[in-house]
N, C-alpha and C. Protein backbone atom coordinates (compact mmCIF):
# COMPACT_ATOMS: atom_id res chain seq x y z
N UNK A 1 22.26 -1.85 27.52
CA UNK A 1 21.35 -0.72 27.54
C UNK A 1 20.12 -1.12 28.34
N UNK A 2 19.24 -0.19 29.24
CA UNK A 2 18.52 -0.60 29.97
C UNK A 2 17.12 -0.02 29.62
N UNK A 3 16.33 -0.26 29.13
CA UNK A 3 15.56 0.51 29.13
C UNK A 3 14.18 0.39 30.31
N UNK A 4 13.48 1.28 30.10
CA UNK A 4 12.36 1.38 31.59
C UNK A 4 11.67 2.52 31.76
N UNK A 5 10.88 2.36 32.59
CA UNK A 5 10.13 3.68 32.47
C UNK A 5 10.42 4.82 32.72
N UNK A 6 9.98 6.11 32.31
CA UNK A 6 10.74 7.09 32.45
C UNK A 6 10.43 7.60 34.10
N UNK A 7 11.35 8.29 34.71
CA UNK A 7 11.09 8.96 36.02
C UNK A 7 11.53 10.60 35.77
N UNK A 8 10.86 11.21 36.91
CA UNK A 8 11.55 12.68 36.76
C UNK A 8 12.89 12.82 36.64
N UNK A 9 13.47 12.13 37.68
CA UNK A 9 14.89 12.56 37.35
C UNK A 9 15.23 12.18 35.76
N UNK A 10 14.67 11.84 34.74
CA UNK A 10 15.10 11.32 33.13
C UNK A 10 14.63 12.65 32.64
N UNK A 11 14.23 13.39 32.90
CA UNK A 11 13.46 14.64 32.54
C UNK A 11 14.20 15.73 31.66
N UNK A 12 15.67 16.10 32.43
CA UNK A 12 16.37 16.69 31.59
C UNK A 12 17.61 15.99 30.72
N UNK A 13 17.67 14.79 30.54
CA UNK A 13 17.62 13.75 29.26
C UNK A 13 16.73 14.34 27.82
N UNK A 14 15.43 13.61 28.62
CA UNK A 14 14.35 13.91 27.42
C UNK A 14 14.33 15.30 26.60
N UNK A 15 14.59 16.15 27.53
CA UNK A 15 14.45 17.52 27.27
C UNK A 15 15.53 18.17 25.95
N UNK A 16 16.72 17.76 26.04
CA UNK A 16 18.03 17.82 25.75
C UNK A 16 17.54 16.97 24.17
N UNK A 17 17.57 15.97 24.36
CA UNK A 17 17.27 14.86 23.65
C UNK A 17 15.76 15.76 22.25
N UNK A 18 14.77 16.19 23.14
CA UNK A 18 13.73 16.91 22.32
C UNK A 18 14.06 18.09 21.63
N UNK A 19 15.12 19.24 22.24
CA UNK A 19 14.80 20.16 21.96
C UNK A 19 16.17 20.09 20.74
N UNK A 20 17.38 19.17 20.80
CA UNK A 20 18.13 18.82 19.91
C UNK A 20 17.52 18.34 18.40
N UNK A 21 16.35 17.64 18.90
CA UNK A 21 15.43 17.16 17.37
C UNK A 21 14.42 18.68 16.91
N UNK A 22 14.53 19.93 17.76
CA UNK A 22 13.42 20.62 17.57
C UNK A 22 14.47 22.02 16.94
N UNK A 23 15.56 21.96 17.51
CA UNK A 23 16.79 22.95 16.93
C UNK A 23 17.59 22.33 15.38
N UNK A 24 17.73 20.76 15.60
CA UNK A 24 18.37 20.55 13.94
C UNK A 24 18.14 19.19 13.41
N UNK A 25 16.62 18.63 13.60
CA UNK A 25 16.18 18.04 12.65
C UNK A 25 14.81 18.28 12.35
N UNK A 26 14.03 17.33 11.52
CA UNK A 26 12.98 17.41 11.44
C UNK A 26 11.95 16.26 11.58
N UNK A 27 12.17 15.74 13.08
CA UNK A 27 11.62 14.78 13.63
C UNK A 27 10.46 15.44 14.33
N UNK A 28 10.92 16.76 14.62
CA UNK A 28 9.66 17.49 15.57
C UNK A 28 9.47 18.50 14.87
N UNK A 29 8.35 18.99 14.61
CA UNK A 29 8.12 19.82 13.55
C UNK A 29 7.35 21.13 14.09
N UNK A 30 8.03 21.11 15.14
CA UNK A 30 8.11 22.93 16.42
C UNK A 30 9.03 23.39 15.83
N UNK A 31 9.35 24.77 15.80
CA UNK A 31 10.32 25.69 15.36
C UNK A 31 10.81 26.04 17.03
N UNK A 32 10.62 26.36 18.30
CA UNK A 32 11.51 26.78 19.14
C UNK A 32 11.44 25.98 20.62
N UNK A 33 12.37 25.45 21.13
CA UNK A 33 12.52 24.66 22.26
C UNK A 33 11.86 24.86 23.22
N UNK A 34 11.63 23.91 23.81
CA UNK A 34 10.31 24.12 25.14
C UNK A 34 11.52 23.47 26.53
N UNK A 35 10.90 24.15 27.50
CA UNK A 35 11.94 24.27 28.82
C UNK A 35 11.32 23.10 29.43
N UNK A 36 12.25 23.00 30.84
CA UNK A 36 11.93 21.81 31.89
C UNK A 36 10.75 21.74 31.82
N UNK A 37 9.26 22.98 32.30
CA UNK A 37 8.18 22.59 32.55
C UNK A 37 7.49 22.03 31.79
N UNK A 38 7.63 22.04 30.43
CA UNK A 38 6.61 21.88 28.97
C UNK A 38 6.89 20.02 29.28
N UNK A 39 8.28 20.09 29.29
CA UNK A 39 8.11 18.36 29.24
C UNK A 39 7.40 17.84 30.44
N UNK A 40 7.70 18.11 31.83
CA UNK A 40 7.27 17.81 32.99
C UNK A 40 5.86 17.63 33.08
N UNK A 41 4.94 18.86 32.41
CA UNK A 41 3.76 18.64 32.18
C UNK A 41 3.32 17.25 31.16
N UNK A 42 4.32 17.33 30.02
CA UNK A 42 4.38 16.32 28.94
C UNK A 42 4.07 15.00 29.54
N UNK A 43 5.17 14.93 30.33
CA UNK A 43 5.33 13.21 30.90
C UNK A 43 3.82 12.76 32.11
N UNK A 44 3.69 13.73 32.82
CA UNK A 44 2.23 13.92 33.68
C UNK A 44 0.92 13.13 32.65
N UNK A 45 0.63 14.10 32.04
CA UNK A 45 0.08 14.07 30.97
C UNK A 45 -0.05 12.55 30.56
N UNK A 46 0.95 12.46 30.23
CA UNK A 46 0.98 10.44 29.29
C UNK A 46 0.64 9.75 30.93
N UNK A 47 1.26 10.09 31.71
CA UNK A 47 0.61 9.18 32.82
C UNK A 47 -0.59 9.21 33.60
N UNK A 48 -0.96 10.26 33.34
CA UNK A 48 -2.34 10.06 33.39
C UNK A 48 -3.74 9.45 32.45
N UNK A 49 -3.43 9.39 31.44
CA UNK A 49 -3.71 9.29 30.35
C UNK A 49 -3.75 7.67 30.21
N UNK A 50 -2.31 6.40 30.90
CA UNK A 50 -1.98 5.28 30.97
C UNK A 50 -0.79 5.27 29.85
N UNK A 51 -0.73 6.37 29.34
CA UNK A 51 0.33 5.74 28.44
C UNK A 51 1.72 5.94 29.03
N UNK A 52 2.54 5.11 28.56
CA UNK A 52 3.98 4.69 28.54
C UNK A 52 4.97 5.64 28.11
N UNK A 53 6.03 6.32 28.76
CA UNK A 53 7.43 6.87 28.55
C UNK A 53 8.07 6.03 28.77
N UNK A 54 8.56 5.72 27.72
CA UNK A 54 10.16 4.37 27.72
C UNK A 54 11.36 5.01 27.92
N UNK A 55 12.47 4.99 28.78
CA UNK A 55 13.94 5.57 28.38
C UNK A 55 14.82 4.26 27.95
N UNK A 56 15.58 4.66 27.30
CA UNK A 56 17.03 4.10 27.15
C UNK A 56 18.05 4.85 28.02
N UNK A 57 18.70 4.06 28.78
CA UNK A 57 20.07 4.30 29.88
C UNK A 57 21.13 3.63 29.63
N UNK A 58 21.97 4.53 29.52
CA UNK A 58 23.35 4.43 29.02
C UNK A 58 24.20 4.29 30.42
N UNK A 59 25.82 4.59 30.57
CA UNK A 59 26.27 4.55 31.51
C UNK A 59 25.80 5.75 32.29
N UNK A 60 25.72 5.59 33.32
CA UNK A 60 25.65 6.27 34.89
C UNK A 60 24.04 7.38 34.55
N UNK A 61 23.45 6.16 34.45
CA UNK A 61 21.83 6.28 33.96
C UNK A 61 21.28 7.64 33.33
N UNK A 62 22.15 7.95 32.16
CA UNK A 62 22.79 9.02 31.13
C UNK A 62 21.00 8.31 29.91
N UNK A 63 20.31 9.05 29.83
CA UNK A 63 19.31 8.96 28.92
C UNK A 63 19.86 9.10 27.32
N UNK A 64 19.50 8.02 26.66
CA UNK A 64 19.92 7.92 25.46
C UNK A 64 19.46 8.37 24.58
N UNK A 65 17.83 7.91 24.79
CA UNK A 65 16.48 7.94 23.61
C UNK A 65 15.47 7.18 24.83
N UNK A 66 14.61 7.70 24.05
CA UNK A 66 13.52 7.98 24.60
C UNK A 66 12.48 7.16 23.83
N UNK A 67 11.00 6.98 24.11
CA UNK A 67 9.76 6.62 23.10
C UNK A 67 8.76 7.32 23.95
N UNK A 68 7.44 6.63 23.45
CA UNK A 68 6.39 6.86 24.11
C UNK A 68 5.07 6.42 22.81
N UNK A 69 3.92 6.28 23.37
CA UNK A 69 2.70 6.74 22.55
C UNK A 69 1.53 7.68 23.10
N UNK A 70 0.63 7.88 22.59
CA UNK A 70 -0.23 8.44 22.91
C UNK A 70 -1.58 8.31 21.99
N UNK A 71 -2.72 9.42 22.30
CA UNK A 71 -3.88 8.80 21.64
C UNK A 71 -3.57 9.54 20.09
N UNK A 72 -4.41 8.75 19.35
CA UNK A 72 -4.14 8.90 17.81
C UNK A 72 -5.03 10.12 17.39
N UNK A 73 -5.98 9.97 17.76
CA UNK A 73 -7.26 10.61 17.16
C UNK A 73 -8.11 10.62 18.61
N UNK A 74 -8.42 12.08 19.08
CA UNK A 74 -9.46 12.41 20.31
C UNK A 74 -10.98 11.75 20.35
N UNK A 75 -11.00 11.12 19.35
CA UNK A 75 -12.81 10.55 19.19
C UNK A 75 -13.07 9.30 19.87
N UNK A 76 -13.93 8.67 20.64
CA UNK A 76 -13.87 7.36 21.12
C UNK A 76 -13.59 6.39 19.94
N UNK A 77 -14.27 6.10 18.87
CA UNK A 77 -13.89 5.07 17.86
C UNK A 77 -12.67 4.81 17.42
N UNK A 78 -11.26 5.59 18.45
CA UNK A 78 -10.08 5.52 17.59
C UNK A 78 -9.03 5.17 18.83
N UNK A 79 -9.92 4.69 20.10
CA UNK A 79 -9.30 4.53 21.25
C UNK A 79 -8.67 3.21 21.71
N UNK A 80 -8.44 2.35 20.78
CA UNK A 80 -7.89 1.41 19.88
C UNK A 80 -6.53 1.41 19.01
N UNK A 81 -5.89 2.84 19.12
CA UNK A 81 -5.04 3.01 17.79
C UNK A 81 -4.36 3.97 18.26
N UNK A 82 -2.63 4.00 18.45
CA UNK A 82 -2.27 4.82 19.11
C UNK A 82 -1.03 5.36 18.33
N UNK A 83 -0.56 6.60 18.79
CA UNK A 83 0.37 7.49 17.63
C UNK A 83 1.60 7.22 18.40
N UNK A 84 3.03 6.94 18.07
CA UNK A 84 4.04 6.29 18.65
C UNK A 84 4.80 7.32 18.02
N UNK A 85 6.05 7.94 19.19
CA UNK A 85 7.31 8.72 18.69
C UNK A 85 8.35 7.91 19.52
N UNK A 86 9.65 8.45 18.84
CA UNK A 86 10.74 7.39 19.15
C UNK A 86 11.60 8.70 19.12
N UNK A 87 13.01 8.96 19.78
CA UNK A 87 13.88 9.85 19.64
C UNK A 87 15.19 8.89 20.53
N UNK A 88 16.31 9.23 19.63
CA UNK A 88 17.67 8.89 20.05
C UNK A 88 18.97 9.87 19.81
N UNK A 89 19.52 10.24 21.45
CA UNK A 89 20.32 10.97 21.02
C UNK A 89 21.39 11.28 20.10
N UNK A 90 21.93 12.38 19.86
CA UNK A 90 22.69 12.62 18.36
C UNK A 90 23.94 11.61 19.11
N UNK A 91 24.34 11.21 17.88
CA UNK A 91 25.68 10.16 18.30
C UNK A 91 25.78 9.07 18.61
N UNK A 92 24.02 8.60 18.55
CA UNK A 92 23.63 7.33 19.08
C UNK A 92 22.71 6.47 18.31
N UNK A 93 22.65 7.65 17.43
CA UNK A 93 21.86 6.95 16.01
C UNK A 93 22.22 6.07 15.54
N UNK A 94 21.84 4.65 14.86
CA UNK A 94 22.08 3.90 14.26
C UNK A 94 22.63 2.48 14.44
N UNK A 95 22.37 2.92 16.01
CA UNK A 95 22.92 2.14 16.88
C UNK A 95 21.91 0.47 17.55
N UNK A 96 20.93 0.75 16.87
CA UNK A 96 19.59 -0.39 16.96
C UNK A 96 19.25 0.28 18.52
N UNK A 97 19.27 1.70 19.12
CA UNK A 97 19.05 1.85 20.30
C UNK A 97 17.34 2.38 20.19
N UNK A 98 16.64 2.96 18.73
CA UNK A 98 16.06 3.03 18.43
C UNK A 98 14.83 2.00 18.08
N UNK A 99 15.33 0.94 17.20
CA UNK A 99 14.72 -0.66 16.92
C UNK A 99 14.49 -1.00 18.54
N UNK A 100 15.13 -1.05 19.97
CA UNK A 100 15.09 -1.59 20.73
C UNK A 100 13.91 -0.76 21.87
N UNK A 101 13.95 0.84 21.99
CA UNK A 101 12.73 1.11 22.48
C UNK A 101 11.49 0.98 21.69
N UNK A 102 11.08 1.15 20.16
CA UNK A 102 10.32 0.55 19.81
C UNK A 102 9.86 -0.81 19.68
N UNK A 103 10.45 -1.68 20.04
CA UNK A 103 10.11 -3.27 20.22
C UNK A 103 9.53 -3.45 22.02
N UNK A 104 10.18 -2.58 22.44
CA UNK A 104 9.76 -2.32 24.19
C UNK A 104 8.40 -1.72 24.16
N UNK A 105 8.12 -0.41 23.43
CA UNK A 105 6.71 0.04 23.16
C UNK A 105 5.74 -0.16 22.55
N UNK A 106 5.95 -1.32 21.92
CA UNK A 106 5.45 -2.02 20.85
C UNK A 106 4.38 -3.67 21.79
N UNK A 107 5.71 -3.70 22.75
CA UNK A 107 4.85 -4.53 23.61
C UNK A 107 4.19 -4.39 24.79
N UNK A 108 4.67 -2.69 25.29
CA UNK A 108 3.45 -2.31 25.95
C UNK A 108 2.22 -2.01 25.56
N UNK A 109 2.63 -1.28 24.15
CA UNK A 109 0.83 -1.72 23.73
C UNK A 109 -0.23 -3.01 23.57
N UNK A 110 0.64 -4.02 23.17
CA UNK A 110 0.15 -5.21 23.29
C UNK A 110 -0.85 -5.27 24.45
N UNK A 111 0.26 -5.18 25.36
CA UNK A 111 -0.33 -5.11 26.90
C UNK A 111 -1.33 -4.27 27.49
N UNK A 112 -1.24 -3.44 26.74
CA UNK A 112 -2.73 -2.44 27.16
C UNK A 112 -3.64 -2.59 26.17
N UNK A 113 -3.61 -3.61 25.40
CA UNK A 113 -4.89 -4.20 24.13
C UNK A 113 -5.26 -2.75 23.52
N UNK A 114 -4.10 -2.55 22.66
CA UNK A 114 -4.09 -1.84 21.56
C UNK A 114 -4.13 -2.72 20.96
N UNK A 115 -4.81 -2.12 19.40
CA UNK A 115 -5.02 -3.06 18.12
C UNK A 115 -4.19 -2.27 17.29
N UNK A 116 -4.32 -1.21 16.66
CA UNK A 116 -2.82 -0.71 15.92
C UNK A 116 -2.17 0.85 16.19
N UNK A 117 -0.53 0.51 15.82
CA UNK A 117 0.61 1.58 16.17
C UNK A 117 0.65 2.11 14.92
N UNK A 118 0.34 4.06 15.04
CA UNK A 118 0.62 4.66 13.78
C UNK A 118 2.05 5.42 14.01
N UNK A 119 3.01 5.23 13.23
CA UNK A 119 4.01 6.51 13.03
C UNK A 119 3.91 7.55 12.10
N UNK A 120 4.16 8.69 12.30
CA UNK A 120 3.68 9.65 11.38
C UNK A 120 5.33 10.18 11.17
N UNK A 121 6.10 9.62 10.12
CA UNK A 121 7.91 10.16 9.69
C UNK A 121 7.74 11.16 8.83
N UNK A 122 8.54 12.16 9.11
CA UNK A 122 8.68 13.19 7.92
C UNK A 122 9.82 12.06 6.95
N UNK A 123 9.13 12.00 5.79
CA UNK A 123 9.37 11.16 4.16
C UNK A 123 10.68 11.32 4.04
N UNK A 124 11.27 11.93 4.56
CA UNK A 124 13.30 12.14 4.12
C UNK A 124 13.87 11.42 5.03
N UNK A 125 13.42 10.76 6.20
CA UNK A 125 13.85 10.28 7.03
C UNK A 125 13.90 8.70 7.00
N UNK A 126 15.05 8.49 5.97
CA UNK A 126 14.81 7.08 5.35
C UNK A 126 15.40 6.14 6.61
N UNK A 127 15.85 6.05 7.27
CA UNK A 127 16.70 5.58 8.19
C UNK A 127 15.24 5.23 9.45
N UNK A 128 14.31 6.11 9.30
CA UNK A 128 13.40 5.61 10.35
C UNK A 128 11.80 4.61 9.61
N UNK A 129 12.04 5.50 8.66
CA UNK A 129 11.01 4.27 7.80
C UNK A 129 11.80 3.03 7.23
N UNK A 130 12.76 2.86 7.32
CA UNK A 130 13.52 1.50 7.14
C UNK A 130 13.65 0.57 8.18
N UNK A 131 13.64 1.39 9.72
CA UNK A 131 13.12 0.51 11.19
C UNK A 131 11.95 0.33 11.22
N UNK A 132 11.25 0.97 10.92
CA UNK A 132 9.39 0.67 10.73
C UNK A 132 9.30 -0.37 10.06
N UNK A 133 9.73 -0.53 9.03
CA UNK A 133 9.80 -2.15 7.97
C UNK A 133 9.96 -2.48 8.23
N UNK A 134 11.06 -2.82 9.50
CA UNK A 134 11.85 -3.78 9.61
C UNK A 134 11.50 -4.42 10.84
N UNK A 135 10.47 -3.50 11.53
CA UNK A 135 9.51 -3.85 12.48
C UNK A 135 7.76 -4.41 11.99
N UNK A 136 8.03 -4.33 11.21
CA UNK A 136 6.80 -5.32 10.64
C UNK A 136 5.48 -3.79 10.22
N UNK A 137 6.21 -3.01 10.47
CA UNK A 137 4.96 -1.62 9.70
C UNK A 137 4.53 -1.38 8.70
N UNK A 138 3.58 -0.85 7.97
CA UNK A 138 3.83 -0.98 6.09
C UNK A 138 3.21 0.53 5.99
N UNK A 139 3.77 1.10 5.07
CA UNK A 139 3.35 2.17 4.23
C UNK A 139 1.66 2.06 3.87
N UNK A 140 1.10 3.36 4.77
CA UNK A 140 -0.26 3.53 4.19
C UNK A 140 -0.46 4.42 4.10
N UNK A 141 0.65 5.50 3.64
CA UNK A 141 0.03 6.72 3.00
C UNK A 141 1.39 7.65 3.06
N UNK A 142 1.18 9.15 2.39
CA UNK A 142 2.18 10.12 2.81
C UNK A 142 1.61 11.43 2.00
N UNK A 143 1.22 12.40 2.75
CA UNK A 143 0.83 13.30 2.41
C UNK A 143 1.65 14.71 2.28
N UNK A 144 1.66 15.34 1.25
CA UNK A 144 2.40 16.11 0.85
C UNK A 144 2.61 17.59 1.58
N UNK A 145 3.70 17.93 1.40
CA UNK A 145 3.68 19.40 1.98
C UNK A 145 3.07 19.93 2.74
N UNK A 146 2.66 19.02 3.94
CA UNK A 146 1.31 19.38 5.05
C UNK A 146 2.88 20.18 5.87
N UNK A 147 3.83 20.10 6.05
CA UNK A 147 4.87 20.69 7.65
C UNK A 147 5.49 21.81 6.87
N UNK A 148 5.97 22.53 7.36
CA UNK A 148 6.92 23.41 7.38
C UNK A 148 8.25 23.48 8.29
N UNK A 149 9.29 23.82 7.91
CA UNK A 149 10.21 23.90 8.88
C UNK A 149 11.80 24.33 8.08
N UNK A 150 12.79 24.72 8.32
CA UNK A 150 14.06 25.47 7.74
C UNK A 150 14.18 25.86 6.59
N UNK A 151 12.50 26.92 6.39
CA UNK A 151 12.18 27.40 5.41
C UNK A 151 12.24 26.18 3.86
N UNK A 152 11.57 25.35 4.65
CA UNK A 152 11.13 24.27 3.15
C UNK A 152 9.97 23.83 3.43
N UNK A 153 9.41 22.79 2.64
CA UNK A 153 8.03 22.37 2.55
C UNK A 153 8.38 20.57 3.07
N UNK A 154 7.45 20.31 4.34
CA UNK A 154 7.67 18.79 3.97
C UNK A 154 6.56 17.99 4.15
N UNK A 155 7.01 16.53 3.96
CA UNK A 155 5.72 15.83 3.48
C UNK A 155 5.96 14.28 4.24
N UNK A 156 4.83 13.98 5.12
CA UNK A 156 4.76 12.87 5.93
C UNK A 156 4.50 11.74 5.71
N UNK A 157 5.22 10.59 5.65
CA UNK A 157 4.58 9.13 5.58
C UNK A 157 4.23 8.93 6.51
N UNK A 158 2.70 7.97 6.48
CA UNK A 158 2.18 7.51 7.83
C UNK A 158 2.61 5.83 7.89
N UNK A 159 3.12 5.28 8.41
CA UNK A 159 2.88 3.75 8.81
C UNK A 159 2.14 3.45 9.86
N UNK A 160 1.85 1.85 9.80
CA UNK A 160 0.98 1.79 11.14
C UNK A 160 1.49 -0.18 10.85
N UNK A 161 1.51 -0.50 12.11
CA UNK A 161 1.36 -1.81 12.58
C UNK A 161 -0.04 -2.18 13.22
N UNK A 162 -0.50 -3.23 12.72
CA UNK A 162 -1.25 -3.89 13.45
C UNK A 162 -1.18 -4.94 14.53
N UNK A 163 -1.16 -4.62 15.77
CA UNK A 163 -0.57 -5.05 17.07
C UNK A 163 -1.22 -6.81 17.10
N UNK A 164 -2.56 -6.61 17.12
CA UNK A 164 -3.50 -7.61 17.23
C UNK A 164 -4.37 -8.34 15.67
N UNK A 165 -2.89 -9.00 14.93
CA UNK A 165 -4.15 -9.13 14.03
C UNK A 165 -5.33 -10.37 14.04
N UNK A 166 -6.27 -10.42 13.72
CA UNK A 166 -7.26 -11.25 13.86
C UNK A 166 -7.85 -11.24 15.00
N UNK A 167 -8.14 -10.00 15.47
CA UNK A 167 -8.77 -9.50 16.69
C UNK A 167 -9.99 -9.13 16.20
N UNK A 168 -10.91 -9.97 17.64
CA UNK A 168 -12.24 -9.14 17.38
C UNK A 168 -13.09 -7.93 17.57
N UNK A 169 -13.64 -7.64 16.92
CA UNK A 169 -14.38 -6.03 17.04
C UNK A 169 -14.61 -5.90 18.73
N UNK A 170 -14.02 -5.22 19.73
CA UNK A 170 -15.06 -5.16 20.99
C UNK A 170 -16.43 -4.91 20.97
């Protein structure tokens, strides 16, 4: 598996890949699919910004899963701390293809002197807070019934890694 940065041509990958988590799970917590441009702008966006689109490539550079981060919180005091999503296509779950772009995005933040990675999992999604553990993340919180989505109520655990520990205050 190869992973690397994302390019346009990965575009309708990602897309496929997003709007599959936005039609029948609850990884994305949109109710209706967004077209070529929404992502195109999407990926712009993170690169301007400096942040990172990771792909996973399968055979005949077939997009698998995807990552990325972005900023956590819009305030300068939080420009230090960044919000991380991960997505892997259906059929490909479980496959450590997931564990492997987060260990890839995990050390681009390093590299751009981030101090800590938050994930924000909807709480039923035991299979992704069990890679977060297992990536060294810990449970610091989960707030109740903040989402909505296939007419139910749901409720988010936040984890967060600390990239840099024993780092000093800038």
């Amino acid at each position: 598996m190869q992973i690397r940065d994302a390019q346009d041509a990965d575009l309708a990958g990602i897309l496929e890949i997003y709007n599959d988590a936005v039609l029948n799970g609850t990884a994305i917590w949109n109710d209706h699919p967004v077209d070529l441009e929404n992502r195109r702008a999407w990926l712009a966006e993170r690169r301007e910004q400096g942040y990172p689109v990771l792909v996973a490539l399968g055979d005949n550079e077939h997009v698998c899963g995807y990552a990325s981060f972005g900023p956590w919180r819009p305030h300068d005091g939080f420009r230090h701390t960044v919000e991380h999503s991960v997505y892997v296509r259906d059929g490909q779950r479980g496959s450590g293809l997931g564990r492997q772009l987060m260990q890839a995005l995990i050390e681009r933040a390093r590299q751009l002197g981030k101090h800590v990675m938050v994930g924000a999992i909807e709480s039923e999604n035991r299979a992704s807070v069990h890679m977060h553990q297992q990536l060294g993340f810990i449970h610091v919180g989960q707030m109740r019934q903040v989402g909505c989505k296939f007419g139910r109520w749901l409720d988010l655990t936040f984890m967060q890694l600390v990239l840099t520990p024993g780092r000093k205050t800038p």
